[in-house]
N, C-alpha and C. Protein backbone atom coordinates (compact mmCIF):
# COMPACT_ATOMS: atom_id res chain seq x y z
N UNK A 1 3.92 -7.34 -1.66
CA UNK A 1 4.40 -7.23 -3.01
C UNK A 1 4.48 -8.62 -3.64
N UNK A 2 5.11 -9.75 -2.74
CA UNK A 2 5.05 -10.98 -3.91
C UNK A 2 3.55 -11.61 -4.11
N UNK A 3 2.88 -11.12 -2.75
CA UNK A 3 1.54 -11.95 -2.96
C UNK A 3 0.61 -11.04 -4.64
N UNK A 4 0.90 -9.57 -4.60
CA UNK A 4 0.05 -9.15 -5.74
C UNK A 4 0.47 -9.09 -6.69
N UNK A 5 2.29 -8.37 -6.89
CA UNK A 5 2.00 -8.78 -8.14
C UNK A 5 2.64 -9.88 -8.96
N UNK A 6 3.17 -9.22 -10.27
CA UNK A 6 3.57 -10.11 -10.95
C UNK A 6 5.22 -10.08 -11.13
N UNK A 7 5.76 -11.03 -12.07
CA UNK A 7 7.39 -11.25 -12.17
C UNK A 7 7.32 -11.40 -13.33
N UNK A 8 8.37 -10.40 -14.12
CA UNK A 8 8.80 -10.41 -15.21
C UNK A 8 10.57 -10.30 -14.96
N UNK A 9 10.57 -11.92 -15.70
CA UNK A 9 12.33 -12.43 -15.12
C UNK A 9 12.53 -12.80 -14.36
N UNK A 10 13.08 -12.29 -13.44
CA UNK A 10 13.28 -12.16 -11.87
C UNK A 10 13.18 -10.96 -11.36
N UNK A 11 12.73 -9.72 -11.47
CA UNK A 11 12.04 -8.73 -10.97
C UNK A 11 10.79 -8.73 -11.02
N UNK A 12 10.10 -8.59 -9.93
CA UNK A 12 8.66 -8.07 -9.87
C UNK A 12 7.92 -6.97 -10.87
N UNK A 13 7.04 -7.02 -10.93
CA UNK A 13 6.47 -6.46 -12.56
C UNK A 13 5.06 -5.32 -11.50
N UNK A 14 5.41 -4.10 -11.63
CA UNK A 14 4.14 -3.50 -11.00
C UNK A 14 3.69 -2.84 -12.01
N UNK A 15 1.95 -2.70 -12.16
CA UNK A 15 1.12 -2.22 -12.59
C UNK A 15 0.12 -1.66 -11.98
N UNK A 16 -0.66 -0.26 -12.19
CA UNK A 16 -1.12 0.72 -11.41
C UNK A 16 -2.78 -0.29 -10.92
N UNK A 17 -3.00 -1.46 -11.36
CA UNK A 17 -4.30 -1.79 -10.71
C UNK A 17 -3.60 -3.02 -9.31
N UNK A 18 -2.51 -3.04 -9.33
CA UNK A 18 -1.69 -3.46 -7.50
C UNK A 18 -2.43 -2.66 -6.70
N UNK A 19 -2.31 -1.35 -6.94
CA UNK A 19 -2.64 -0.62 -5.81
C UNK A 19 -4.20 -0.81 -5.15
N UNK A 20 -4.60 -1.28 -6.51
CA UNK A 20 -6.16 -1.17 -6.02
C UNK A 20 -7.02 -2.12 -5.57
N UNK A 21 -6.07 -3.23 -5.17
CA UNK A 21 -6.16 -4.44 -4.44
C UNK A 21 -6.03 -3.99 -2.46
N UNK A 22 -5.06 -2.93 -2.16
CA UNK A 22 -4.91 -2.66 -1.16
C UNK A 22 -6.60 -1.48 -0.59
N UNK A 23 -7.21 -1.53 0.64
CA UNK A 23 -8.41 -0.79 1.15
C UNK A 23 -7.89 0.30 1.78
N UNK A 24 -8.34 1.13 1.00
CA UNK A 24 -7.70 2.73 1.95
C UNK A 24 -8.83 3.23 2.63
N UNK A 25 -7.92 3.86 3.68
CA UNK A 25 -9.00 4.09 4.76
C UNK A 25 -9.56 5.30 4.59
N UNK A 26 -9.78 6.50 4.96
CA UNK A 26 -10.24 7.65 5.73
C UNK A 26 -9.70 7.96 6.74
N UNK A 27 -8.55 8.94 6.43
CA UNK A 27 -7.79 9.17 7.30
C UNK A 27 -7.97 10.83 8.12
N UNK A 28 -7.86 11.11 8.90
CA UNK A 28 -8.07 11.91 9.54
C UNK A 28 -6.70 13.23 9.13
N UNK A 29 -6.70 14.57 9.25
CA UNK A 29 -5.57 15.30 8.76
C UNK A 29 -4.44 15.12 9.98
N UNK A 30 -4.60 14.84 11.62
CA UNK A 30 -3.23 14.45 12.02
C UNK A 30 -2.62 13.05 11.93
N UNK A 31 -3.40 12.40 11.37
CA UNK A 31 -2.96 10.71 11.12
C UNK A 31 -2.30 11.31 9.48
N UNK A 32 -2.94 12.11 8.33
CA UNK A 32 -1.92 11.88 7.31
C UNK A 32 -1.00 12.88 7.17
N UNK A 33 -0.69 13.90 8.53
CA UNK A 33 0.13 14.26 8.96
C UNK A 33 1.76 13.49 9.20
N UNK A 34 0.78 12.73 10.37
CA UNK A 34 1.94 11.60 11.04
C UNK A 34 2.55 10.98 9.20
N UNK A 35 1.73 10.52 8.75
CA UNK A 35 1.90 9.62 7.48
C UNK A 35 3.42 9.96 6.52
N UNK A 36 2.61 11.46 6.17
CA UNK A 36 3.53 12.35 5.50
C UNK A 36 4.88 12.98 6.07
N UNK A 37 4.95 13.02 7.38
CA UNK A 37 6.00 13.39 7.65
C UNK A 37 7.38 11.91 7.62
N UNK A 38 6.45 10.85 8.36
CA UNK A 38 7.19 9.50 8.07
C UNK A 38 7.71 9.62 6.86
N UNK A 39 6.95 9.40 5.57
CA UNK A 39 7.04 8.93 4.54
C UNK A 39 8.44 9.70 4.05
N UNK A 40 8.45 11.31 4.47
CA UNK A 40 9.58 12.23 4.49
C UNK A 40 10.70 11.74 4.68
N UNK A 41 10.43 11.27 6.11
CA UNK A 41 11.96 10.70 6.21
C UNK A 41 12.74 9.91 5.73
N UNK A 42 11.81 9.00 5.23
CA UNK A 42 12.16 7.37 4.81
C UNK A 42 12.60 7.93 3.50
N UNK A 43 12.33 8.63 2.33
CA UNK A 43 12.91 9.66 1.39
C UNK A 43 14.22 10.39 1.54
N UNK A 44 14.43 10.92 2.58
CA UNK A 44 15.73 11.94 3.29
C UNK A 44 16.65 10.87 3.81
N UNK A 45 15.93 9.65 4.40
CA UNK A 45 17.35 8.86 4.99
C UNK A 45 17.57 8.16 3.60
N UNK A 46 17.18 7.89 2.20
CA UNK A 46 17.24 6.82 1.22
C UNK A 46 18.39 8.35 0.06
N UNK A 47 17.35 9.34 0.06
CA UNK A 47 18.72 10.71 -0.74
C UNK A 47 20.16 10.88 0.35
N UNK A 48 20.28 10.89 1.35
CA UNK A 48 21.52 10.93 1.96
C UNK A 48 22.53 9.57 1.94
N UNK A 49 21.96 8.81 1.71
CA UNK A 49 22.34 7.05 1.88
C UNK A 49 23.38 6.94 0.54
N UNK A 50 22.18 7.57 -0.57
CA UNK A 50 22.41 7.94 -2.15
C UNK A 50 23.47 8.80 -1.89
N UNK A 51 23.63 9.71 -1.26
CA UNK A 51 24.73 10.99 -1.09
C UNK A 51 26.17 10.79 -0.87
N UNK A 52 25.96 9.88 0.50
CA UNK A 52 26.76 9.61 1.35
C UNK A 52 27.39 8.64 0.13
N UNK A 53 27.24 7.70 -0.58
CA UNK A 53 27.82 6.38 -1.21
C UNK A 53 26.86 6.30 -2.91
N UNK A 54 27.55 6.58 -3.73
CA UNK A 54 27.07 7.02 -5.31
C UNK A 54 27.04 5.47 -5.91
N UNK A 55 27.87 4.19 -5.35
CA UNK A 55 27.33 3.37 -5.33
C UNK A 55 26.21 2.46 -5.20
N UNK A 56 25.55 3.09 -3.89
CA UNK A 56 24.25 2.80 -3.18
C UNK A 56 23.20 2.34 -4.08
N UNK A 57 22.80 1.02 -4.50
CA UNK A 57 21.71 1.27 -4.73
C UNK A 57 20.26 0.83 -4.01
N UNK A 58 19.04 0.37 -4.51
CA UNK A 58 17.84 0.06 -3.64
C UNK A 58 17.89 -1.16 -2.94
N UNK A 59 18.62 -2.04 -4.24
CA UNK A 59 18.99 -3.00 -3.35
C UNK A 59 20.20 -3.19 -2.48
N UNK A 60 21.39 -2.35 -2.09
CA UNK A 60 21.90 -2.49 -1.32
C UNK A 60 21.26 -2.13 0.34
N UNK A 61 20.54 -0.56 -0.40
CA UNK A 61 20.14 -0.03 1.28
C UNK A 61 19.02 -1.10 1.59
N UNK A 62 18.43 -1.85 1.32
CA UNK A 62 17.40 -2.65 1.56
C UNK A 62 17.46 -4.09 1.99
N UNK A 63 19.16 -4.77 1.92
CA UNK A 63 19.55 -5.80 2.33
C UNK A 63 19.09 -5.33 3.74
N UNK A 64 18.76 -6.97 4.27
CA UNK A 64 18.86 -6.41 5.62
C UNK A 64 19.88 -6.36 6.49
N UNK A 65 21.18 -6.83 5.74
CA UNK A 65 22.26 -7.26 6.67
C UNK A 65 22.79 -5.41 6.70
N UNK A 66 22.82 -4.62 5.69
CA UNK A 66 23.02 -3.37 5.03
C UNK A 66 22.28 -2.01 5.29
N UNK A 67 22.00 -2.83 5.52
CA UNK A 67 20.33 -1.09 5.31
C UNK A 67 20.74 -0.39 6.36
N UNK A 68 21.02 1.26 6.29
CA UNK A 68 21.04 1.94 7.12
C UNK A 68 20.20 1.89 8.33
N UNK A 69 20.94 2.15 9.53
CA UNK A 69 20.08 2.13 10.45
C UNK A 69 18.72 3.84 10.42
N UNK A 70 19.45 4.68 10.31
CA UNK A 70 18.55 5.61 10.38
C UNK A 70 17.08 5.09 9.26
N UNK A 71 17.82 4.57 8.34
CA UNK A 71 16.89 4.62 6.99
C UNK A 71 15.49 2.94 7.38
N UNK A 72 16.30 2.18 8.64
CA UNK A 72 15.05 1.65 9.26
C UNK A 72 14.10 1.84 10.03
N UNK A 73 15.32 2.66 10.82
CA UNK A 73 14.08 3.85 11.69
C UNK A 73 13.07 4.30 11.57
N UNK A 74 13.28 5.27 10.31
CA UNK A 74 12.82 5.73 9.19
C UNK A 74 11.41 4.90 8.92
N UNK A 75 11.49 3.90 8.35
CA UNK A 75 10.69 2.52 7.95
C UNK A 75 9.71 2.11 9.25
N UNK A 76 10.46 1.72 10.26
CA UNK A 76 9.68 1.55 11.70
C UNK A 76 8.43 2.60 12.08
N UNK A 77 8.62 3.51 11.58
CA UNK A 77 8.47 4.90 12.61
C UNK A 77 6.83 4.96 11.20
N UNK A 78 7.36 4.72 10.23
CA UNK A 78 6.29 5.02 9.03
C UNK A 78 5.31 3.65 9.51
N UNK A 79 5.84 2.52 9.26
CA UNK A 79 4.96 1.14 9.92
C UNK A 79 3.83 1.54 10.76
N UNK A 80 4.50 2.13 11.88
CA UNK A 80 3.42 2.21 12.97
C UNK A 80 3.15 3.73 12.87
N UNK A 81 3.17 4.50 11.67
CA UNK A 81 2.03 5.89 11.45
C UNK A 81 0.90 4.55 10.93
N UNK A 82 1.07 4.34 9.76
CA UNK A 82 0.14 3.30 9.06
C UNK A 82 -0.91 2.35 10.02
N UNK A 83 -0.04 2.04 10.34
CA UNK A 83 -0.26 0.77 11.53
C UNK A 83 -1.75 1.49 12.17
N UNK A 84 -1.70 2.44 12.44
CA UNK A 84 -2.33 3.11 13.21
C UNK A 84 -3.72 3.53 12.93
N UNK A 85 -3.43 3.88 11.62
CA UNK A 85 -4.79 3.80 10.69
C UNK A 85 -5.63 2.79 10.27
N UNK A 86 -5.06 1.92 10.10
CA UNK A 86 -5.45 0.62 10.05
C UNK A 86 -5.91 -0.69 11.24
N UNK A 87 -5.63 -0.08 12.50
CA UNK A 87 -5.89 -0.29 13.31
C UNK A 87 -4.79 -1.81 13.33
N UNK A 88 -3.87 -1.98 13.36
CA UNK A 88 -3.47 -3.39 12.96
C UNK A 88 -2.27 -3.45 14.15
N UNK A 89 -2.92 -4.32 14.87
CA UNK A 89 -1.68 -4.39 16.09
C UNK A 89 -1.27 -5.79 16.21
N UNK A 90 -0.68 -6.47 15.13
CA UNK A 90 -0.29 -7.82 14.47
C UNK A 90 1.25 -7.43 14.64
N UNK A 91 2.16 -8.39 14.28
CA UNK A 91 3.46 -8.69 14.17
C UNK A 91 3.67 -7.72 13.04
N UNK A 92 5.27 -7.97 12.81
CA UNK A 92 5.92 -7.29 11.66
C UNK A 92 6.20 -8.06 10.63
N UNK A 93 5.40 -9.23 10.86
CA UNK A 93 5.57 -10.30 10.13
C UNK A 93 4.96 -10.30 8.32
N UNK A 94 5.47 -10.28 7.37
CA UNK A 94 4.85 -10.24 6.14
C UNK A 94 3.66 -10.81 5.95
N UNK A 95 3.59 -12.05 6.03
CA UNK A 95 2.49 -12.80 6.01
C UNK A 95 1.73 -12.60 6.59
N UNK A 96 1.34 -12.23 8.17
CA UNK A 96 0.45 -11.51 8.67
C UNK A 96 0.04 -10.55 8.54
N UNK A 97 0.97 -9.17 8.13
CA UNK A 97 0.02 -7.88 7.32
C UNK A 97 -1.12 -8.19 6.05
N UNK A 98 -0.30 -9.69 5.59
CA UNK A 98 -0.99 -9.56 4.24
C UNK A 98 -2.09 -10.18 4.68
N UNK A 99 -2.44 -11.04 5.64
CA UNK A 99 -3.55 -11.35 5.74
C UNK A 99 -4.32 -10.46 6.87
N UNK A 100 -3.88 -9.84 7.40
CA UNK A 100 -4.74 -8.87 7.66
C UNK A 100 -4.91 -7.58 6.44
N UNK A 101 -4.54 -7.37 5.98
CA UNK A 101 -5.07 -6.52 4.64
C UNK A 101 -5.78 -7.06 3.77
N UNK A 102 -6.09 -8.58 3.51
CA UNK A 102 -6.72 -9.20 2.72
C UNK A 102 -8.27 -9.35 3.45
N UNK A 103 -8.11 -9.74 4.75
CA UNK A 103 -9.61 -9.82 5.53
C UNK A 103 -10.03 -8.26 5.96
N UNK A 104 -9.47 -7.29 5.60
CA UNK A 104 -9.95 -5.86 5.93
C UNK A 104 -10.34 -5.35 3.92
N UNK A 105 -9.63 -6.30 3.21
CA UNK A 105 -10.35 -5.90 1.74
C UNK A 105 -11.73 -6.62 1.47
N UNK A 106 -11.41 -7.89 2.17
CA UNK A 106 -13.08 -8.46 1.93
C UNK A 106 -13.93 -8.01 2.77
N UNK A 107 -13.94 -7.60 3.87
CA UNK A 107 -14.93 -6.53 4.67
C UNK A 107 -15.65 -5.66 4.06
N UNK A 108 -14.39 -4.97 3.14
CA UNK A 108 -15.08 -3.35 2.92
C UNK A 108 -15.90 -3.52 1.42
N UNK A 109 -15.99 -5.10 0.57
CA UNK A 109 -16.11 -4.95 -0.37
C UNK A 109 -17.82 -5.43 -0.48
């Protein structure tokens, strides 16, 4: 996110051609299985979080000192559906996804 897009203020500024910087694969129906059910959860632990505390907002559950544990789980568990498709068995490190997503966009282009 900080490498693509932009900042308006101090919030990040997204616009629908971000996405199209990222290379989507061809995914198979039990890989966007796995995908979709992740993605589920990470939704269900973020509405209960919301439930549980009407305070809550994105940026609280997302501190990392804060963030629900289920709702990282959640996050972990989606990482490595992805992960998987992408073949990317790198760190969890930001900077390294991004450069492995950047040398798998100039490949395919």
């Amino acid at each position: 996110m900080r490498t693509v897009t932009g900042r308006l203020g101090g919030s990040y500024s997204y616009s629908p051609n971000v996405y199209q910087l990222f290379p989507w694969m061809t995914v198979d129906a039990t890989h966007q299985l796995a995908i979709k059910h992740a993605a589920k959860a990470v939704l269900d632990a973020r509405d209960k979080a919301f439930a549980q505390d009407t305070n809550n907002t994105l940026a609280i559950l997302y501190d990392p000192d804060l963030m629900p544990k289920v709702l990282r789980a959640a996050h972990i568990k989606l990482d490595k559906a992805v992960d998987m498709v992408y073949c990317y068995q790198g760190t969890h490190e930001d900077s390294e996804r991004v450069s492995f997503l950047f040398k798998l966009y100039e490949s395919m282009r």
